[in-house]
Protein backbone atom coordinates (compact mmCIF):
# COMPACT_ATOMS: atom_id res chain seq x y z
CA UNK A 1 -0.84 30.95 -10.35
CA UNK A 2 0.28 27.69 -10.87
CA UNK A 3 3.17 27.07 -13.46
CA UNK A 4 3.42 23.57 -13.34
CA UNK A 5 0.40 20.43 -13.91
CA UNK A 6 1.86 17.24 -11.59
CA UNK A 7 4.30 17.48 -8.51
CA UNK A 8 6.79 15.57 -11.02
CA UNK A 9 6.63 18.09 -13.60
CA UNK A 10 7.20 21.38 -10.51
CA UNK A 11 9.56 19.02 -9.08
CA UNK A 12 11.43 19.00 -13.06
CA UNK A 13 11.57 22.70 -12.70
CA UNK A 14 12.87 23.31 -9.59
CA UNK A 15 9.41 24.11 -7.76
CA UNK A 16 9.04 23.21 -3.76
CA UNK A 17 5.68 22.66 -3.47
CA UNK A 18 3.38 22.68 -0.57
CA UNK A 19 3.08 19.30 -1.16
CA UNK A 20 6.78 18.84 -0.86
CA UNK A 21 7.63 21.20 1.65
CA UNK A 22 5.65 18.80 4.11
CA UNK A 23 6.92 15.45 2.89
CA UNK A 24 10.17 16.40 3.73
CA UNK A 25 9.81 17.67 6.91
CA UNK A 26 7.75 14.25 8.11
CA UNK A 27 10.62 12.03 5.87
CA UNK A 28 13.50 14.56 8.02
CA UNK A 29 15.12 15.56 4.69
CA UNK A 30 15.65 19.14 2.97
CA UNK A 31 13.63 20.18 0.64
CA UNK A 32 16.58 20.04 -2.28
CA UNK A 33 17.58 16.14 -1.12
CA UNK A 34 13.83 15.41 -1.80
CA UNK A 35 13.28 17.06 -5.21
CA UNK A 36 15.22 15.45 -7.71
CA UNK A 37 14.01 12.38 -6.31
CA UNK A 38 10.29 13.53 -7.12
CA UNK A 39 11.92 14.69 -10.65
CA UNK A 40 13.24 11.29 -11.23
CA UNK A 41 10.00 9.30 -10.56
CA UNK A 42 11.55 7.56 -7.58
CA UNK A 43 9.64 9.22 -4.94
CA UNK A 44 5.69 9.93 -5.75
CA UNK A 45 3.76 12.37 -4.34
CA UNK A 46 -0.30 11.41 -4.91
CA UNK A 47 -1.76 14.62 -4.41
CA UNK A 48 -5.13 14.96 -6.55
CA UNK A 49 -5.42 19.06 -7.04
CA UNK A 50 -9.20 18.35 -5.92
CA UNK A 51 -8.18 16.32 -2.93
CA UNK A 52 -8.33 19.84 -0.62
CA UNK A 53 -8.08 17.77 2.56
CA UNK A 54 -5.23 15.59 2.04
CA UNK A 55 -1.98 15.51 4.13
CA UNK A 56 0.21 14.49 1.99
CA UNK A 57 2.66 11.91 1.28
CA UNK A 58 6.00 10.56 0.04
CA UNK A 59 6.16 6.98 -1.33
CA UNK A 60 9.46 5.90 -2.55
CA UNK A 61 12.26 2.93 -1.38
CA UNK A 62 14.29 5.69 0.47
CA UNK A 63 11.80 6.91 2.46
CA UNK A 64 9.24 5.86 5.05
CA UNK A 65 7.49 1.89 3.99
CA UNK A 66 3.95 3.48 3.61
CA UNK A 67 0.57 1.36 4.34
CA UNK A 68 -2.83 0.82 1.99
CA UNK A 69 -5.67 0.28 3.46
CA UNK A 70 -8.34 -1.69 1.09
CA UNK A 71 -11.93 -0.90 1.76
CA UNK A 72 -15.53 -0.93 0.24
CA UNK A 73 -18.71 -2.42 -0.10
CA UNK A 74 -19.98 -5.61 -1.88
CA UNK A 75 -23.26 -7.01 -3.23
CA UNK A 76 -23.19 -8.82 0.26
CA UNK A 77 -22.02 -5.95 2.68
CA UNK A 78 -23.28 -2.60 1.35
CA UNK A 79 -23.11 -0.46 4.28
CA UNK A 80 -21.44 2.67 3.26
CA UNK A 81 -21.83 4.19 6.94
CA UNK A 82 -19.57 0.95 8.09
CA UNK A 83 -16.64 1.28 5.32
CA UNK A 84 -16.72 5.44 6.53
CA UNK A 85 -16.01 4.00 10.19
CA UNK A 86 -13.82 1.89 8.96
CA UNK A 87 -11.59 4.24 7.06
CA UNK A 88 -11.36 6.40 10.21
CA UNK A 89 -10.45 4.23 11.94
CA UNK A 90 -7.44 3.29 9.33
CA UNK A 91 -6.59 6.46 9.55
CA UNK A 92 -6.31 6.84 13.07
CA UNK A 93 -4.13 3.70 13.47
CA UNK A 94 -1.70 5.14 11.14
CA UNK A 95 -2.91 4.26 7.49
CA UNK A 96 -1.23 6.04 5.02
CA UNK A 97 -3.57 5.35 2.39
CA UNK A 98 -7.32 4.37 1.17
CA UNK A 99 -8.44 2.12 -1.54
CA UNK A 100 -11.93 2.29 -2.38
CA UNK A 101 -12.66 -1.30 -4.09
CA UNK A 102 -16.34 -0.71 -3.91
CA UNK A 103 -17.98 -2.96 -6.20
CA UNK A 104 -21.83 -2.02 -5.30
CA UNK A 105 -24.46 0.74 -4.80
CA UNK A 106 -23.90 4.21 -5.62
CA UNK A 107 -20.53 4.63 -5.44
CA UNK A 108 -19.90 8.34 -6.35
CA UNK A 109 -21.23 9.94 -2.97
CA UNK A 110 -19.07 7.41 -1.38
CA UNK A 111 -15.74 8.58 -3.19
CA UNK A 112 -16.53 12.44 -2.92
CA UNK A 113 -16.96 11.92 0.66
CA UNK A 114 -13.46 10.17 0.89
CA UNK A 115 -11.38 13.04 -1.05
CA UNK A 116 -13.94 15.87 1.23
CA UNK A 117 -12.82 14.32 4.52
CA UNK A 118 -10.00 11.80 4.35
CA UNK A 119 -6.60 13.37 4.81
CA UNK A 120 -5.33 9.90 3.48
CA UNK A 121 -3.86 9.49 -0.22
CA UNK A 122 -7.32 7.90 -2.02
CA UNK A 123 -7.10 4.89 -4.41
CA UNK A 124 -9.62 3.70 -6.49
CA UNK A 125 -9.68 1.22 -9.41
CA UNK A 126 -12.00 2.53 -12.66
CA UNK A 127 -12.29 -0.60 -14.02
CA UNK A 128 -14.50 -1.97 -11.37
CA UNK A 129 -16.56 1.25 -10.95
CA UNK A 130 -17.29 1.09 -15.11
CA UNK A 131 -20.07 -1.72 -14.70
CA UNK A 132 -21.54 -0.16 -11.71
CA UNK A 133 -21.49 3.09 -13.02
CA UNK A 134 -23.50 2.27 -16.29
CA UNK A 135 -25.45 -0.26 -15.04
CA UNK A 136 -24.68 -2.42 -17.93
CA UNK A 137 -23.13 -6.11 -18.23
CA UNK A 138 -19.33 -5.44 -19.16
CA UNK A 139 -19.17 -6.79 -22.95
CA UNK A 140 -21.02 -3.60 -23.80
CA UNK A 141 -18.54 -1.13 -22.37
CA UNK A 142 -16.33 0.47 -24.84
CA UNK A 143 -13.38 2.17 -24.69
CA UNK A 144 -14.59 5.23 -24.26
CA UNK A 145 -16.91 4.16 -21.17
CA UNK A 146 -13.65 2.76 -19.15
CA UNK A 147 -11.89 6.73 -20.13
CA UNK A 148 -14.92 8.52 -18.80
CA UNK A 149 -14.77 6.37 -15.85
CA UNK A 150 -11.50 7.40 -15.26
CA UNK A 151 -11.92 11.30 -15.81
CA UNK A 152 -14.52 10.61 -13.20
CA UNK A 153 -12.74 9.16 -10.89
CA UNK A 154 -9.75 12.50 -11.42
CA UNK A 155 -12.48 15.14 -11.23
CA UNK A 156 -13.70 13.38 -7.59
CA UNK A 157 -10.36 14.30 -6.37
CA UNK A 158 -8.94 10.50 -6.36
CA UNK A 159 -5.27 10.73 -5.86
CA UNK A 160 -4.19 7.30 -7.76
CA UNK A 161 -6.09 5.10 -9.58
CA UNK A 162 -4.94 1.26 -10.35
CA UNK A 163 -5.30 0.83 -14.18
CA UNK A 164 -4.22 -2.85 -15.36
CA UNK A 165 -2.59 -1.47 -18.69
CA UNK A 166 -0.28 -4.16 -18.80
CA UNK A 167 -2.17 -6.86 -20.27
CA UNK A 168 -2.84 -7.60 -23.99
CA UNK A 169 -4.22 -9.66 -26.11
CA UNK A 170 -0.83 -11.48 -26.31
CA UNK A 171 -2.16 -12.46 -22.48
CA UNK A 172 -4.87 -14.43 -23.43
CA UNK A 173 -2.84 -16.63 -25.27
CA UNK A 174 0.14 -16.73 -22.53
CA UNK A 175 -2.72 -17.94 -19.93
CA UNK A 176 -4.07 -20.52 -21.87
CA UNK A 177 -0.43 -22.15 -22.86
CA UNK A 178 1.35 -21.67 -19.79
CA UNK A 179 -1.31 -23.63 -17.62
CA UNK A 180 -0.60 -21.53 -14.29
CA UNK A 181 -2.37 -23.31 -11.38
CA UNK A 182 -4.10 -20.05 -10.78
CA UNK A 183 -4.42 -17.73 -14.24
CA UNK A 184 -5.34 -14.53 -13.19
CA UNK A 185 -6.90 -13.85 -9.36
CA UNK A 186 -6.49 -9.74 -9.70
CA UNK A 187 -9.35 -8.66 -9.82
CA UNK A 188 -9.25 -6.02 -12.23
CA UNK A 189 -7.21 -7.64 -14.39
CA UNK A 190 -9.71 -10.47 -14.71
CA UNK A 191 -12.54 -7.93 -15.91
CA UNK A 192 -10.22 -6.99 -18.37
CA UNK A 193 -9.20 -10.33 -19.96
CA UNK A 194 -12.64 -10.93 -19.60
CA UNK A 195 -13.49 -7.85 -22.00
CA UNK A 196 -10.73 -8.68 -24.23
CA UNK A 197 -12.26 -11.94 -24.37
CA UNK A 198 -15.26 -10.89 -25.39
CA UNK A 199 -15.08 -8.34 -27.32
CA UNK A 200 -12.08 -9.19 -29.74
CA UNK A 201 -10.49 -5.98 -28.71
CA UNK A 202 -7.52 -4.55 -27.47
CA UNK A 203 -7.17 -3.76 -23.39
CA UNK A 204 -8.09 0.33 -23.83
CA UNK A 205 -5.80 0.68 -21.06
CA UNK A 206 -3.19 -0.14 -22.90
CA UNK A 207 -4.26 0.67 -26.24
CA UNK A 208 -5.72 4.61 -24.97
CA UNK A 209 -2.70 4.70 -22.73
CA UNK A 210 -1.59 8.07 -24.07
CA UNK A 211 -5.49 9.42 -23.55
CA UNK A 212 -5.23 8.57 -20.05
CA UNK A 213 -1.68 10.01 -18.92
CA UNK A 214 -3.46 13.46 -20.83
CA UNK A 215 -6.45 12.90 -17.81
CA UNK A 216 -3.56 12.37 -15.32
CA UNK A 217 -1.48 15.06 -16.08
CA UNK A 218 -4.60 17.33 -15.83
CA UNK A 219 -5.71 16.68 -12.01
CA UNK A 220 -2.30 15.40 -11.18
CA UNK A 221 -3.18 11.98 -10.63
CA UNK A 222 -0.79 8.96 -9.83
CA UNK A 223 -1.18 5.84 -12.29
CA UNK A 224 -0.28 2.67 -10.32
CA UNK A 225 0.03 0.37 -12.90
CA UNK A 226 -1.88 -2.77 -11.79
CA UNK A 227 -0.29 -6.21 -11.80
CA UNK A 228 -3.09 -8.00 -13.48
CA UNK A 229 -0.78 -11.29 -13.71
CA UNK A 230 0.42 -11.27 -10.17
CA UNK A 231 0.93 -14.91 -8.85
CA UNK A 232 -2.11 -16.14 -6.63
CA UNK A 233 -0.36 -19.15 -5.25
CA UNK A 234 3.00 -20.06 -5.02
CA UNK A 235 3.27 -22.31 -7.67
CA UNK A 236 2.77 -19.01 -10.15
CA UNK A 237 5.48 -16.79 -8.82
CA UNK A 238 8.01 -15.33 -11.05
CA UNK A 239 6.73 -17.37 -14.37
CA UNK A 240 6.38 -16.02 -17.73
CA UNK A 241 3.41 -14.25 -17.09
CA UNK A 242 4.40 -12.13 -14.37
CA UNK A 243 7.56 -11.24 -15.96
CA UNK A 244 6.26 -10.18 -19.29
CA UNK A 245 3.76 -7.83 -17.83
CA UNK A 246 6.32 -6.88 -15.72
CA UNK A 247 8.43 -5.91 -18.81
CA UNK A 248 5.41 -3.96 -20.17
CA UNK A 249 5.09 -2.02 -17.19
CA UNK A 250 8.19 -0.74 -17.00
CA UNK A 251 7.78 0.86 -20.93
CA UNK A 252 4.95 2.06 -19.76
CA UNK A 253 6.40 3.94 -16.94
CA UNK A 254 8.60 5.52 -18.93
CA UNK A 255 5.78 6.79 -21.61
CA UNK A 256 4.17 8.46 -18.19
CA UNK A 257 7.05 9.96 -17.09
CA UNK A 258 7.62 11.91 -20.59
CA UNK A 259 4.20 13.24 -19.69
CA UNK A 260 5.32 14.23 -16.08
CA UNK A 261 2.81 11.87 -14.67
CA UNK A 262 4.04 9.72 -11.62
CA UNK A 263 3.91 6.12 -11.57
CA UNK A 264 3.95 3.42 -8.72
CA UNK A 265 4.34 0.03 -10.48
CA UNK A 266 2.72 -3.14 -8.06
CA UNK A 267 3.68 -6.83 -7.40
CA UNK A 268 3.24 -9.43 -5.65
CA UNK A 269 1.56 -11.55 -4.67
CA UNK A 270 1.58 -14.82 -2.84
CA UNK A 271 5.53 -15.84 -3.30
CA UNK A 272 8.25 -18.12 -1.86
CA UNK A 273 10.65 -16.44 0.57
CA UNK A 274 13.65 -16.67 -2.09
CA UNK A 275 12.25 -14.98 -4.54
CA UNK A 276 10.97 -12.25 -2.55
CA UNK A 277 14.24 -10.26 -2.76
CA UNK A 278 15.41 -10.77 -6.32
CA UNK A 279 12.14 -10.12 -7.53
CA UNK A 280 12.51 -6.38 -5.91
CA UNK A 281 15.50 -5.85 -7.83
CA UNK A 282 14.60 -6.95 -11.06
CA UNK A 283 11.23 -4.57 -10.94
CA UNK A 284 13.52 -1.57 -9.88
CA UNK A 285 15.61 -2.31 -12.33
CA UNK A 286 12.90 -2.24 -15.33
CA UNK A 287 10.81 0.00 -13.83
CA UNK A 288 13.69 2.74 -13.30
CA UNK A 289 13.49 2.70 -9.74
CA UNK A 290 9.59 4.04 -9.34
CA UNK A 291 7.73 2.90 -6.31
CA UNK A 292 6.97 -0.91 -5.85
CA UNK A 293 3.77 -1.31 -4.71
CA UNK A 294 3.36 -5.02 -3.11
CA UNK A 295 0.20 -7.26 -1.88
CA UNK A 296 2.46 -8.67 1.06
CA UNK A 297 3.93 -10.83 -0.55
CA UNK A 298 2.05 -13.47 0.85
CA UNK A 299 4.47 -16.86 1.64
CA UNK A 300 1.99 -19.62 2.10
CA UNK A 301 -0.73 -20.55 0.80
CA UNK A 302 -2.34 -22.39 3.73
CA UNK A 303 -3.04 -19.67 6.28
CA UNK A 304 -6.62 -18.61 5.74
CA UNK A 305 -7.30 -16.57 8.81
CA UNK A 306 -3.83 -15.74 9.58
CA UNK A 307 -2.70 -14.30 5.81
CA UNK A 308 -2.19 -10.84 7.78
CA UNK A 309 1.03 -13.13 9.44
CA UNK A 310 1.95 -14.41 5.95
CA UNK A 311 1.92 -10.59 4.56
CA UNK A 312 3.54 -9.18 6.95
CA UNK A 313 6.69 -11.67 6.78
CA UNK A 314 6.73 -11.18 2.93
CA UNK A 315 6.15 -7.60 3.52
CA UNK A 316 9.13 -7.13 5.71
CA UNK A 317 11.25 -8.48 3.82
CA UNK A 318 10.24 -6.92 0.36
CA UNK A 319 10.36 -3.72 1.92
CA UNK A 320 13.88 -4.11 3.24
CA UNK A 321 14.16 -4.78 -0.20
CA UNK A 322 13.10 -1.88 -2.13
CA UNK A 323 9.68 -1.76 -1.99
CA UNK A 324 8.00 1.31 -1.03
CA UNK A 325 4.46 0.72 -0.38
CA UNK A 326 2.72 -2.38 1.33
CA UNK A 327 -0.96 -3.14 0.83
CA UNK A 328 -2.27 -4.24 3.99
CA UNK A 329 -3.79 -7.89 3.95
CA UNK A 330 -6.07 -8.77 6.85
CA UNK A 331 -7.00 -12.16 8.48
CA UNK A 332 -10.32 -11.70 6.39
CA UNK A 333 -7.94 -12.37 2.93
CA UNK A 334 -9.76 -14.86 0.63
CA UNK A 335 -12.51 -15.43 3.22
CA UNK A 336 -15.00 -12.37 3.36
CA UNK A 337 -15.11 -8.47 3.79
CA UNK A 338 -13.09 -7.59 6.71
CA UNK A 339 -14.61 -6.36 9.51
CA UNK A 340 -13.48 -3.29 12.11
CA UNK A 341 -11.53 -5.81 14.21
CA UNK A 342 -9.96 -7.44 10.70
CA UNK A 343 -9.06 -3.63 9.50
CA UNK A 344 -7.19 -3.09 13.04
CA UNK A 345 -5.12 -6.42 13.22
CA UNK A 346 -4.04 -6.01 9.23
CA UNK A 347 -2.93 -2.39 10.08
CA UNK A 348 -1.04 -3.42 12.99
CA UNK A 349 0.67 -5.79 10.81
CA UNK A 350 1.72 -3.87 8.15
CA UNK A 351 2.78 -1.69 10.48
CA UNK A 352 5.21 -3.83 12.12
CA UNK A 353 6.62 -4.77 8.85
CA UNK A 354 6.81 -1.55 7.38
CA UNK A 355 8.47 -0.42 10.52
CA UNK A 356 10.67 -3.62 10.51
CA UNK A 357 12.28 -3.04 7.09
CA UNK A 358 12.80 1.25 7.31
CA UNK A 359 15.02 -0.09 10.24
CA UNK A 360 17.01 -2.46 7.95
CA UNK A 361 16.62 0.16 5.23
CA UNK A 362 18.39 2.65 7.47
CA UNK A 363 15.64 5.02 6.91
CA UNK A 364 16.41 8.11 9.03
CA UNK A 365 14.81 8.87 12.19
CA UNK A 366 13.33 4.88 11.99
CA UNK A 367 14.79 3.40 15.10
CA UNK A 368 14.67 6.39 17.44
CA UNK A 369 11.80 4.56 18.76
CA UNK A 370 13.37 1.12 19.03
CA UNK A 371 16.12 2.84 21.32
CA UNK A 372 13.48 5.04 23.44
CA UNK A 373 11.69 1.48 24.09
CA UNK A 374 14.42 -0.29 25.39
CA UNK A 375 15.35 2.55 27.37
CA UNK A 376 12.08 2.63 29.15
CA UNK A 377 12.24 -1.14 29.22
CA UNK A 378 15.50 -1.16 31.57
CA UNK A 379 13.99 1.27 33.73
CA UNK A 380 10.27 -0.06 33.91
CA UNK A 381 8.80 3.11 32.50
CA UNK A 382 5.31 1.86 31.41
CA UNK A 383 4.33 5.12 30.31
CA UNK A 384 6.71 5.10 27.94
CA UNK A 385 6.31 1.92 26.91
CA UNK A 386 2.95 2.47 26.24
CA UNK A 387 3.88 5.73 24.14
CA UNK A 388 6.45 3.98 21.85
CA UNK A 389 4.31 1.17 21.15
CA UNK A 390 2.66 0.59 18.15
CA UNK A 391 -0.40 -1.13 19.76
CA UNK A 392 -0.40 0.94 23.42
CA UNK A 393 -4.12 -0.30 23.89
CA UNK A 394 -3.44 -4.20 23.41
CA UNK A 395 0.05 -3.84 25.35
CA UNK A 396 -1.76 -1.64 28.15
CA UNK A 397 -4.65 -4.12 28.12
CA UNK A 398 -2.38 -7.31 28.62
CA UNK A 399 -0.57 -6.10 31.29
CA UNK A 400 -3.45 -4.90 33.52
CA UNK A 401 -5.45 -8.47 32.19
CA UNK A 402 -1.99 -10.30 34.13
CA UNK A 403 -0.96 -7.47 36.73
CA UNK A 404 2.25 -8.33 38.76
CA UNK A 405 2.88 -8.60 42.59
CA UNK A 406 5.66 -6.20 41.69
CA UNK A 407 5.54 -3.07 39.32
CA UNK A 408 9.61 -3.22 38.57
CA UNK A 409 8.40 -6.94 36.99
CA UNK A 410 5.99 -8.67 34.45
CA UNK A 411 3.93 -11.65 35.90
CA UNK A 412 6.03 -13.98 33.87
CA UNK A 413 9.17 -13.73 35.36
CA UNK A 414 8.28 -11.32 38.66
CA UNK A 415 11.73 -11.45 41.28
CA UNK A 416 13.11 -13.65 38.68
CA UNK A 417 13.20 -10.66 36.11
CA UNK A 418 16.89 -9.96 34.39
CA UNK A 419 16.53 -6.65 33.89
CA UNK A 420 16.02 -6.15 37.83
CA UNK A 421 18.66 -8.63 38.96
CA UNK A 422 21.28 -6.87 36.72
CA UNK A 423 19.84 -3.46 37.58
CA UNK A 424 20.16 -4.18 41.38
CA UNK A 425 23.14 -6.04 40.90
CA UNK A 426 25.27 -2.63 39.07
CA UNK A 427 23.67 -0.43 41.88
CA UNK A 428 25.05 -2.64 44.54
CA UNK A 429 21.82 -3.63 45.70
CA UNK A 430 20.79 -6.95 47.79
CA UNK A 431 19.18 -9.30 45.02
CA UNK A 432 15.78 -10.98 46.51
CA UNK A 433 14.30 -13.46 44.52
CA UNK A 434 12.18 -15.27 46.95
């Protein structure tokens, strides 16, 4: 039996988990280098105790940069069969994660069929499922129907849930005097201002905050505190706004961790490139080091179609940073649901951001693959080229698309090729190039 509630709280007492045990082994530490990281609140395992399928994972700045894969249906796409392909499909291209942002339909068989079958970590935000859930416009919702929502979401196995408890009523007025080009584009933080707004009342994330951490600690569930303030433009990063939530979120990380409930804190956001970095440091410096969650960051504002580019250059470089956990952004951002083809291409990437920083980062084991590549490269292995690749199909497919006269060439450069003039030339070999 069981003497411990979360992974932080086994982790306190000197427990190796399971859950642990196989984190370390894929992050190539020991199990006592990991475990008073878990302890600390700097590394997060999500592991729902009624997620039965999940393979589990660490999500912290010293280990592996791990990728979130948004899905779900809309009013406008409602397919749940489509969003199921989609996820394994995410999963098979390497997604660490699942977010189900479903804001449609039934969504319960949905979500038990995610934490029944998906071996990734499951996300899920209550605040959105609350109106679908009752059926009834959100100004009626109280308190207690957002808490239910949540125990809901725990009891269906959901490993974290996104709760925007950093917003107050002290918000509302902070919106309407700071004029942000923007105000508030998250989501789930909008519902909530909205609810404030209408009601009079105080967010119940914030205000039942204790209630919640009690629901947390019971299924061991992961709160990532939402960044209902996060800059939508660049014009809106690092203002008052974002900062003062910021503050708020890093009290309330501390509240959860009395509780021995993990916490990943998010950010950003669509942001300039030179505030990308400090803006890492100051959250792991009020937030105590717990895992920074990040929405790229995206750097422009003018690349609809192409914001999987602009993530992935903000997302390299807030990884390398000290963030620990990128949320995928696909060339579908701000434009419509993405599709299979969107879901591969923001994947890829994140991927290649992810993998970009953990090589920076010095992460260990991270550029064994670099090496292998360029190894294979100098030699004109393909196979291995294809095998260290992070795309092998598209590679694979490009090649054969443009096939050489040569095989120790590309059809760029064929006889003209460096790599087999300098080759030839060490061996003592006659260099042809006509």
């Amino acid at each position: 039996m069981n003497t411990y509630s979360t992974q932080m709280e086994a982790a306190r007492k000197g427990i190796v988990t399971k859950e642990l045990e196989s984190v370390a082994k894929k992050e190539l530490m020991t199990t006592q280098e990991l475990l008073p990281l878990v302890a600390s609140g700097k590394v997060v395992i999500c592991a729902n105790k009624n997620h039965k399928c999940i393979d589990p994972q660490g999500v912290g700045s010293m280990l592996k940069t791990k990728i979130n894969v948004n899905l779900g249906v809309s009013r406008d796409c409602k397919d749940y069969d489509v969003e199921m392909k989609k996820v394994m499909e995410a999963v098979e291209l390497g997604a660490h994660s699942i977010m189900d942002l479903s804001s449609h339909g039934d969504t319960i068989p949905f979500r038990r069929k995610l934490t029944s079958q998906c071996p990734a970590m499951i996300g899920t935000v209550p605040v959105y499922d609350s109106v679908i859930h009752y059926q009834r416009d959100l100004h009626t919702l109280t308190a207690k129907d957002f808490l239910d929502v949540v125990r809901l979401h725990a009891q269906d196995g959901v490993d974290f849930v996104t709760l925007h408890c950093g917003i107050t009523r002290k918000t509302i007025d902070q919106i309407k005097n700071h004029k942000r080009k923007m105000n508030v584009v998250s989501r789930g933080g909008s519902l909530v201002f909205a609810w404030m707004c209408m009601t009079g009342n105080e967010n119940p994330f914030y205000e039942y905050y204790d209630e919640i951490l009690d629901i947390c600690r019971e299924y061991d569930v992961t709160i990532s505190l939402g960044d209902a303030c996060r800059p939508g433009c660049l014009a809106d990063a690092s203002d008052v706004c974002q900062m003062d939530e910021l503050v708020r979120l890093g009290e309330l990380t501390k509240r959860a961790w009395e509780k021995d409930v993990s916490v990943i804190v998010e950010g950003p956001g669509h942001m300039p490139i030179d505030q990308i970095e400090a803006n890492m440091k100051i959250q792991q410096t009020i937030c105590s080091g717990a895992p920074f969650y990040v929405l790229g960051p995206l750097v422009t504002d003018i690349a609809p179609g192409y914001d999987h580019i602009t993530s992935a250059i903000g997302g390299a470089i807030a990884a390398s940073a000290g963030a620990s956990f990128l949320c995928y952004v696909t060339p579908a951002e701000h434009l419509a649901l993405p599709n299979i083809d969107d879901v591969k291409q923001g994947i890829i990437a994140s991927k290649i951001a992810a993998h970009s920083a953990d090589i920076a980062k010095g992460v260990r084991g991270a550029r064994e693959l670099d090496d292998k590549m360029a190894d294979a490269r100098k030699s004109f292995d393909w196979e291995t080229q294809w095998e260290c690749s992070i795309d092998p199909e598209t590679a694979k497919s490009i090649r054969n698309d443009r096939k050489p006269e040569f095989e120790d060439s590309c059809s760029m450069c064929g006889k003209f090729c460096a790599i087999r003039s300098i080759n030839k030339a060490l061996a003592g070999e006659f260099i042809d190039i006509l």
